[in-house]
C-alpha atoms as a PDB file:
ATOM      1  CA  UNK A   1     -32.822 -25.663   8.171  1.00  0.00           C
ATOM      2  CA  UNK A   2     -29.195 -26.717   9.980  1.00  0.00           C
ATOM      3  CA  UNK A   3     -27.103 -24.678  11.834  1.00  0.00           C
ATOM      4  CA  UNK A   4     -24.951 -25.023   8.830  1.00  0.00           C
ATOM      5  CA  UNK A   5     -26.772 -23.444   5.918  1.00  0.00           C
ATOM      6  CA  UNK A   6     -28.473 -20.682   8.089  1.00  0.00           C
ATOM      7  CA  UNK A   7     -27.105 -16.980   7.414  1.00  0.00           C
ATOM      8  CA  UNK A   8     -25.628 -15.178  10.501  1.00  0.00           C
ATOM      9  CA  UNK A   9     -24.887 -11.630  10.306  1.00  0.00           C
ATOM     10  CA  UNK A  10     -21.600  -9.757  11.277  1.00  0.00           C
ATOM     11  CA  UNK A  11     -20.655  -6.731  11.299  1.00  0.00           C
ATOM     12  CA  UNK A  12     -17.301  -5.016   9.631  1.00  0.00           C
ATOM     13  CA  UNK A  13     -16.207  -2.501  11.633  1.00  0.00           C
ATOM     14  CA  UNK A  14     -15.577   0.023   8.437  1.00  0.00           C
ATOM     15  CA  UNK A  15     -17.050   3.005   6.875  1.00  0.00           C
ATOM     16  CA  UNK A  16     -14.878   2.416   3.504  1.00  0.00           C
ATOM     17  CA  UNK A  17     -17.289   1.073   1.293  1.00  0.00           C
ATOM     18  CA  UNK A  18     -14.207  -0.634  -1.243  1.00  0.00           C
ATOM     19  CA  UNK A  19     -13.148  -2.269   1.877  1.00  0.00           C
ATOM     20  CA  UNK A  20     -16.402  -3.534   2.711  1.00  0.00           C
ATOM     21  CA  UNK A  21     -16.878  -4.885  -1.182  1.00  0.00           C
ATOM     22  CA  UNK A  22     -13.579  -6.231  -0.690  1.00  0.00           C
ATOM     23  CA  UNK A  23     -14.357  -8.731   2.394  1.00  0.00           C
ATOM     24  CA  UNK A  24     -17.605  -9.486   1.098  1.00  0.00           C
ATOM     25  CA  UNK A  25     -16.214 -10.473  -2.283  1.00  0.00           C
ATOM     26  CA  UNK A  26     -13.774 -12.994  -0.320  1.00  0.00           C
ATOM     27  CA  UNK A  27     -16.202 -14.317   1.829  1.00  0.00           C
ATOM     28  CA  UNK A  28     -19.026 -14.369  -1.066  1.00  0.00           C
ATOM     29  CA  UNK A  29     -18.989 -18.362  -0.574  1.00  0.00           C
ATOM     30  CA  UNK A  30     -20.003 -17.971   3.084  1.00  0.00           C
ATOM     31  CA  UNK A  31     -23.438 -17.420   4.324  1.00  0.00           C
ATOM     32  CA  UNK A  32     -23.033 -14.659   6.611  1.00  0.00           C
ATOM     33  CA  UNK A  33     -24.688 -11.242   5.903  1.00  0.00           C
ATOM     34  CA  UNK A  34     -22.303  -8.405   6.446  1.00  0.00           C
ATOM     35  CA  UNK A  35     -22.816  -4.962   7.695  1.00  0.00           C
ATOM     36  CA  UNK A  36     -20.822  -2.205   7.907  1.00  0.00           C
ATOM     37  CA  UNK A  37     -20.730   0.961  10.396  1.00  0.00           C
ATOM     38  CA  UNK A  38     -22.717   3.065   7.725  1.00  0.00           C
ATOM     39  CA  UNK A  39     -25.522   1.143   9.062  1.00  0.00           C
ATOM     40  CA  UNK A  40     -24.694   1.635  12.426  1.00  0.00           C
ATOM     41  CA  UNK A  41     -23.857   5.776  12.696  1.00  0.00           C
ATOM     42  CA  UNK A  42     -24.085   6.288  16.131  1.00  0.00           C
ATOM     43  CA  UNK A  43     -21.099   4.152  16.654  1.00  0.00           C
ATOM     44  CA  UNK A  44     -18.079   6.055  17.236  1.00  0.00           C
ATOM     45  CA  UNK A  45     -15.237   6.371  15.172  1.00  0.00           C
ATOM     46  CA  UNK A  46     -12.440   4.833  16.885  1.00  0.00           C
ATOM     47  CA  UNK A  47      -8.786   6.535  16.897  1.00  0.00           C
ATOM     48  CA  UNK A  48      -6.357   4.283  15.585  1.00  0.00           C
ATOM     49  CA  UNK A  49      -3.916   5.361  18.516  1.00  0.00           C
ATOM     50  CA  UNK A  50      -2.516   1.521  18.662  1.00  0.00           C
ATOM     51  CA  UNK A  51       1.353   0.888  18.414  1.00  0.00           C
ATOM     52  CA  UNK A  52       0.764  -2.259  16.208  1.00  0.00           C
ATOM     53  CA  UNK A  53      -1.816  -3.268  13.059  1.00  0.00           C
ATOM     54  CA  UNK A  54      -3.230  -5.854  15.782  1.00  0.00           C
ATOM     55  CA  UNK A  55      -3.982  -3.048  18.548  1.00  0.00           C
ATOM     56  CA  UNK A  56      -5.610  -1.336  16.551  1.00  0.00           C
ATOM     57  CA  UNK A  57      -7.614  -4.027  14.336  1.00  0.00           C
ATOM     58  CA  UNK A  58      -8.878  -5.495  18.386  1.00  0.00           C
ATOM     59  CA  UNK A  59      -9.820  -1.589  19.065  1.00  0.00           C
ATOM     60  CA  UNK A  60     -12.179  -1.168  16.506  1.00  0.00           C
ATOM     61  CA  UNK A  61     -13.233  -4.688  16.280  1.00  0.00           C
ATOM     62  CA  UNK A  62     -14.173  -4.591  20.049  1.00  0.00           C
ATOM     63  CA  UNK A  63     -16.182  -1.405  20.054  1.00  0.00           C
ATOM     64  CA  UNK A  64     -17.956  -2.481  17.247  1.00  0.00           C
ATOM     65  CA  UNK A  65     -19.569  -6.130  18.976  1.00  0.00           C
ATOM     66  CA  UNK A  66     -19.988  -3.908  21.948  1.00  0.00           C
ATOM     67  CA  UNK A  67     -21.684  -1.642  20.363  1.00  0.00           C
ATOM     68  CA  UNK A  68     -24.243  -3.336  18.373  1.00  0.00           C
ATOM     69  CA  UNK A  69     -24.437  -7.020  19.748  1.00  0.00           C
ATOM     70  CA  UNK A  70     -23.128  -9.419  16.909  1.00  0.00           C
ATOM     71  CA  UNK A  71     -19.813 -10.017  16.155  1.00  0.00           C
ATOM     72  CA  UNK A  72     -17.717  -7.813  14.646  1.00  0.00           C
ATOM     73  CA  UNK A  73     -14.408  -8.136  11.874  1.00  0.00           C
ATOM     74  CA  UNK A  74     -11.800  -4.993  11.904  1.00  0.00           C
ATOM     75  CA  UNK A  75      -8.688  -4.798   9.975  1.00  0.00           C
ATOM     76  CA  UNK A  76      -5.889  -2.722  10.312  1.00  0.00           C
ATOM     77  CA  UNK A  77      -3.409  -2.470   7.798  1.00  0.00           C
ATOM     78  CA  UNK A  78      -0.433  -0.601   5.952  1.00  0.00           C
ATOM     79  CA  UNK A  79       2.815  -0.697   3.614  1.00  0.00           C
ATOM     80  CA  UNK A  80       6.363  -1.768   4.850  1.00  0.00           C
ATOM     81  CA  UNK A  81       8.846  -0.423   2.832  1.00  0.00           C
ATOM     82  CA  UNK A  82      12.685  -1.673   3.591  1.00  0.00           C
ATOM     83  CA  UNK A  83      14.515   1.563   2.189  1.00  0.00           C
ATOM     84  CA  UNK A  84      12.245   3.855   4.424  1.00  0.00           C
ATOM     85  CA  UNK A  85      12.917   1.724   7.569  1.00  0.00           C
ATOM     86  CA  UNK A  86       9.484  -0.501   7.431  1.00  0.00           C
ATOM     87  CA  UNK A  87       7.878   3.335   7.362  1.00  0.00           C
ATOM     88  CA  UNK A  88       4.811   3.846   7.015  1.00  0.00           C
ATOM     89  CA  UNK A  89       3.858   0.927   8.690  1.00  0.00           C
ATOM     90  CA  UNK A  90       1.046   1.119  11.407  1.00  0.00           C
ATOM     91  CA  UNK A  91       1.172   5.282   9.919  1.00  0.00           C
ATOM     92  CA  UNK A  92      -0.028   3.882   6.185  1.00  0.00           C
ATOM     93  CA  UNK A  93      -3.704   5.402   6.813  1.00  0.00           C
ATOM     94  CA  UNK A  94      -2.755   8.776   8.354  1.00  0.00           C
ATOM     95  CA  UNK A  95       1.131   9.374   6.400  1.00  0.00           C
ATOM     96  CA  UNK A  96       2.545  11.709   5.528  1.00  0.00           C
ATOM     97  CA  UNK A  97      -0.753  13.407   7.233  1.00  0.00           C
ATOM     98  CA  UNK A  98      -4.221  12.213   8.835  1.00  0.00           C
ATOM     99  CA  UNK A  99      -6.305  13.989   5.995  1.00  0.00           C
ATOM    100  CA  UNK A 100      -3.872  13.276   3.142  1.00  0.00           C
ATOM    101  CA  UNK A 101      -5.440  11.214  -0.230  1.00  0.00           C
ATOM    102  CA  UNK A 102      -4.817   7.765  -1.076  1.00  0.00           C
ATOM    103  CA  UNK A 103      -2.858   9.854  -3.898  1.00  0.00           C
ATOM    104  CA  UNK A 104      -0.660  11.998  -1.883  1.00  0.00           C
ATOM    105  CA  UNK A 105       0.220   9.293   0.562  1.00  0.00           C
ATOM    106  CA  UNK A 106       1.599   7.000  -2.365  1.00  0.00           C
ATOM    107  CA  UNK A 107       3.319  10.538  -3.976  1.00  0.00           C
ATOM    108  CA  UNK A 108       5.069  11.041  -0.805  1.00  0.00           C
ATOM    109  CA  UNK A 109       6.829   7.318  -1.015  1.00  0.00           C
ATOM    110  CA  UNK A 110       7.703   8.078  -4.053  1.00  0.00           C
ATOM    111  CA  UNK A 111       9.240  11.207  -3.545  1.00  0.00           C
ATOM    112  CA  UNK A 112      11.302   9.947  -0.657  1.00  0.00           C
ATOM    113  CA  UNK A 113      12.003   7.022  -3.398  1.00  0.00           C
ATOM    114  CA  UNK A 114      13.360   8.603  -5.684  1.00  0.00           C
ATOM    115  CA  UNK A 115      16.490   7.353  -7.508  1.00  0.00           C
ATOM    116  CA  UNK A 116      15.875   4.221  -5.046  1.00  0.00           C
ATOM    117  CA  UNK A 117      16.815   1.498  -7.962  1.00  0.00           C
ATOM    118  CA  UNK A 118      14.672  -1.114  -8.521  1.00  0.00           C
ATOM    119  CA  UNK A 119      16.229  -3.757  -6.122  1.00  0.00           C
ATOM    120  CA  UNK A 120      16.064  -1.605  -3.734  1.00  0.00           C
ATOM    121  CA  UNK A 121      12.513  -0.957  -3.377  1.00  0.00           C
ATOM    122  CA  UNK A 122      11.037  -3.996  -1.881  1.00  0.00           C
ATOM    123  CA  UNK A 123       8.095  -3.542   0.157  1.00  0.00           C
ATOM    124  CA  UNK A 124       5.661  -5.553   1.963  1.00  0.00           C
ATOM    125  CA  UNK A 125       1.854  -5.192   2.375  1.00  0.00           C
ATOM    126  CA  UNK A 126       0.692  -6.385   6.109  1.00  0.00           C
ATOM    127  CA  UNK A 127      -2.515  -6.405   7.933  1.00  0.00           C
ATOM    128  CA  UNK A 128      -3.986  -7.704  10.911  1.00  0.00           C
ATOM    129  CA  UNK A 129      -7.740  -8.801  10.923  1.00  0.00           C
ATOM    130  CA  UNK A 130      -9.081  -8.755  14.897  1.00  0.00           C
ATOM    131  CA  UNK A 131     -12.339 -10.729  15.017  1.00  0.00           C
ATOM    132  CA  UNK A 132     -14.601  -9.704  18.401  1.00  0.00           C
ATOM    133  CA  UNK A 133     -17.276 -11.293  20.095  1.00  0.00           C
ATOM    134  CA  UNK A 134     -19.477  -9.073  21.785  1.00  0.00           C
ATOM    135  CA  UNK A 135     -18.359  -9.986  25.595  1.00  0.00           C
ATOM    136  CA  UNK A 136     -15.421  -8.312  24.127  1.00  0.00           C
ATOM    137  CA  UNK A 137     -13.355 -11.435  23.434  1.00  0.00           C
ATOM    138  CA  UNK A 138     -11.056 -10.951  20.561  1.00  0.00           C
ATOM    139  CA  UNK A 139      -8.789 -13.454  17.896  1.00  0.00           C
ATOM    140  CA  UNK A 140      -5.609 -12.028  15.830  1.00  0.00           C
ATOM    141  CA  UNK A 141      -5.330 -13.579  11.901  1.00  0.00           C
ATOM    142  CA  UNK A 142      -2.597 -11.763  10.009  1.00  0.00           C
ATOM    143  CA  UNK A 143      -1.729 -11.603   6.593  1.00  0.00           C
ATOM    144  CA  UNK A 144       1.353 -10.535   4.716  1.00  0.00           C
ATOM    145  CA  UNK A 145       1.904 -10.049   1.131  1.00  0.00           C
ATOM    146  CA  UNK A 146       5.773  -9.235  -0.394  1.00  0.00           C
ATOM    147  CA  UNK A 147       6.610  -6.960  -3.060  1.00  0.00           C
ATOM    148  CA  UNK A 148       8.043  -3.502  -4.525  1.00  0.00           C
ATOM    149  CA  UNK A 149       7.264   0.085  -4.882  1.00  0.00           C
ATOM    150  CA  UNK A 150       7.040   1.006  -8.442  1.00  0.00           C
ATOM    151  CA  UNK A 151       8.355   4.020  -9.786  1.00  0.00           C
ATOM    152  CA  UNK A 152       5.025   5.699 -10.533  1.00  0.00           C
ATOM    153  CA  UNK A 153       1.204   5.401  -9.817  1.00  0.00           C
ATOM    154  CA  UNK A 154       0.000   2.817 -12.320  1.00  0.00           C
ATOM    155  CA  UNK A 155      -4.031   1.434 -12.448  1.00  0.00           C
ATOM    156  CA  UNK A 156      -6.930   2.640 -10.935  1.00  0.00           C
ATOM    157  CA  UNK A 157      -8.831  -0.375  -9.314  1.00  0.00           C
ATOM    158  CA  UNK A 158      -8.202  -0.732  -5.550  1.00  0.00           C
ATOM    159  CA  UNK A 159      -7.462   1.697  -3.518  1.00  0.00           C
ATOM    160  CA  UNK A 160      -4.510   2.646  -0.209  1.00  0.00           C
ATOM    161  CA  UNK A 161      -1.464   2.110  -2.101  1.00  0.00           C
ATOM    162  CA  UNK A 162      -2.393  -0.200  -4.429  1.00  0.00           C
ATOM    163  CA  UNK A 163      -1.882   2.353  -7.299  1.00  0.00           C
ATOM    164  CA  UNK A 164       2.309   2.057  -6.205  1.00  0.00           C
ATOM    165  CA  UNK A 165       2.270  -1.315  -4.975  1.00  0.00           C
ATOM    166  CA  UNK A 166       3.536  -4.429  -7.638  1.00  0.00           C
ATOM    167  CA  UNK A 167       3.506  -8.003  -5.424  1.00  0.00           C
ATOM    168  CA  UNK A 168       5.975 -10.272  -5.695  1.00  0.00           C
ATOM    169  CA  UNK A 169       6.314 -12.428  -9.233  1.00  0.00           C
ATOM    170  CA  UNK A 170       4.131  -9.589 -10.851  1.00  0.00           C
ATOM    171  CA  UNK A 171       4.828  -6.763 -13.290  1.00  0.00           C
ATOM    172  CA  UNK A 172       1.728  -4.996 -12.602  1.00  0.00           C
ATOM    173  CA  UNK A 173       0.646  -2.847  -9.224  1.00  0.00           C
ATOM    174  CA  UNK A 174      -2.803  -4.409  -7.687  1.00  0.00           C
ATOM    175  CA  UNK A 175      -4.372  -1.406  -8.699  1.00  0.00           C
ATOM    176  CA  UNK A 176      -3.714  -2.570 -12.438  1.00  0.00           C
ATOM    177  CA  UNK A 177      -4.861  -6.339 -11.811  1.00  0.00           C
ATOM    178  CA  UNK A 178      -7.849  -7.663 -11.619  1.00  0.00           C
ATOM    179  CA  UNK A 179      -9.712  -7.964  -8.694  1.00  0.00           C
ATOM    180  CA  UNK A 180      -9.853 -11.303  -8.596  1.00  0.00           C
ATOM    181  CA  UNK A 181      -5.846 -11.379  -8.296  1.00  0.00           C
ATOM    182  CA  UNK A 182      -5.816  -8.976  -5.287  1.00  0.00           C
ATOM    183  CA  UNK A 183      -8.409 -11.085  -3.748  1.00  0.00           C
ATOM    184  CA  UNK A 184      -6.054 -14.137  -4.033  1.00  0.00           C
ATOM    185  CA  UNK A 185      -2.842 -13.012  -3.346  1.00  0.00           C
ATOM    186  CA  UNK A 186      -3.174  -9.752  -1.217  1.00  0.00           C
ATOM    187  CA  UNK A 187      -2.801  -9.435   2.755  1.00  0.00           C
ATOM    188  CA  UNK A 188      -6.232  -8.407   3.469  1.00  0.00           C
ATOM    189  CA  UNK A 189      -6.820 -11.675   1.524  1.00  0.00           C
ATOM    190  CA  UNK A 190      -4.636 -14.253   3.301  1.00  0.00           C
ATOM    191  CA  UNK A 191      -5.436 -12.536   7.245  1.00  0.00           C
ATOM    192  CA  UNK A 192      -9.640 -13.075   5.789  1.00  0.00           C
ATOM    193  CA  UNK A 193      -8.720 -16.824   4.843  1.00  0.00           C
ATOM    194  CA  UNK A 194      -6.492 -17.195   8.040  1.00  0.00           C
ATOM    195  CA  UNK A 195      -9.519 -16.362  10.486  1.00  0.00           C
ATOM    196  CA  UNK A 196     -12.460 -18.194   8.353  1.00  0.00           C
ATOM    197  CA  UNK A 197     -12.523 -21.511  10.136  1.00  0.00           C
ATOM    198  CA  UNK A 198     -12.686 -19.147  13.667  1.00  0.00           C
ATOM    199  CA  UNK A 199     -15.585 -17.456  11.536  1.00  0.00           C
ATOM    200  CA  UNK A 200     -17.241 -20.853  10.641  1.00  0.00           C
ATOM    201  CA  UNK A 201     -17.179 -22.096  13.760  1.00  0.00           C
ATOM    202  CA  UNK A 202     -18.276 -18.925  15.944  1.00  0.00           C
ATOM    203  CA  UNK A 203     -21.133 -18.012  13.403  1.00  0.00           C
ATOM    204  CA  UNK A 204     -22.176 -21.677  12.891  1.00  0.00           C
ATOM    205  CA  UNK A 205     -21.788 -21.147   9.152  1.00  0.00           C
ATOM    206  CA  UNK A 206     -21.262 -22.883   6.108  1.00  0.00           C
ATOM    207  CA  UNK A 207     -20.941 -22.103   2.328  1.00  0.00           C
ATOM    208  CA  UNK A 208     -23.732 -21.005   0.611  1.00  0.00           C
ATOM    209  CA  UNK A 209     -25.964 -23.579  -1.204  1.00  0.00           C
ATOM    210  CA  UNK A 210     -25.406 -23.173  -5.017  1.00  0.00           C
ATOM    211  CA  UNK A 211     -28.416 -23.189  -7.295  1.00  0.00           C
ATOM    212  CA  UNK A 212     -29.273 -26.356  -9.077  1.00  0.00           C
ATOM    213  CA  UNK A 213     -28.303 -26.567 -13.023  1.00  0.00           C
ATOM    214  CA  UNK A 214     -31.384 -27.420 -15.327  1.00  0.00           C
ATOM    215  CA  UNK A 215     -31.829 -31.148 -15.397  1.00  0.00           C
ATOM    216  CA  UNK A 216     -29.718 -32.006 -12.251  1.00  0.00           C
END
């Protein structure tokens, strides 16, 4: 077997399992084997405490590799919203309170939204994926993706503010798409595509071998 087609494992440096789905959907074509902190629960959770997405993307990503050995993939990421000052920002995950619901934290933009008109409302989706070798060496990707706050929660798929959130060129939120469309155009998407040749070439990866058809 070459270096190429063998699987290397990595660990994400999340306990949100939709997160987790969401990487390994993106990097389905990749043979790595990914694990996430639920399989590691003696880790520590890690305080996101950082001043930018970056900070605290390294933070977690770092005391994950330490932690375990392999190399680890954090992300750190949040809404941008013009009318609000780029508020939440590096906040997104703990606004307008650390144990507020995906649900209240998009109500809250809203409400602070409202009668905002529609031009008004743009909005930008940012996030910062820190990749970490365990010697504690660690690479930036980021990832933006531009858009507007809707006027109400629309769609259930997703999850953050993806219920509120319609990209640019769209009519729908992400959380009304497909997930196919979020995992083209989002900015967990682009900062996962942004660090893959890093992850190729650390890992010593390639794609995964696709089955033969009958009679080929």
């Amino acid at each position: 077997m070459s270096d190429r087609s063998r699987r290397a494992r990595m660990i994400v440096a999340t306990r949100n399992a939709a997160k987790l789905r969401e990487i390994a959907s993106i990097y389905a074509h990749l043979n790595i084997e990914l694990h996430s902190l639920a399989d590691y629960v003696r880790i520590p959770e890690v305080r996101e405490e950082g001043l930018t997405y970056a900070d605290n993307a390294a933070a977690k990503a770092r005391t994950a590799a330490e932690a375990t050995g392999l190399v680890a993939l954090a992300d750190d990421s949040g809404i941008e919203v013009d009318a609000l000052g780029g508020a939440p920002g590096v906040h997104s995950a703990r606004y307008p309170a650390a144990d507020a619901t995906d649900a209240e934290r998009s109500a809250r933009i809203l409400s602070l939204l409202e009668g905002i008109p529609r031009d008004r409302r743009t909005a930008r989706y940012r996030a910062a994926i820190a990749v970490a070798r365990p010697d504690g060496t660690v690479r930036i990707f980021e990832g933006v993706c531009e858009g507007r706050v809707a006027c109400s929660p629309r769609g259930t798929a997703g999850f953050g503010y993806d219920p509120v959130f319609v990209p640019e060129g769209a009519q729908e939120t992400i959380a009304q798409a497909p997930p196919e469309f979020k995992n083209r155009i989002s900015h967990r998407a682009r900062a996962l595509r942004a660090a893959e040749p890093y992850l190729r070439e650390l890992l010593g990866v390639g794609e995964k071998e696709q089955p033969a058809r009958d009679g080929k």
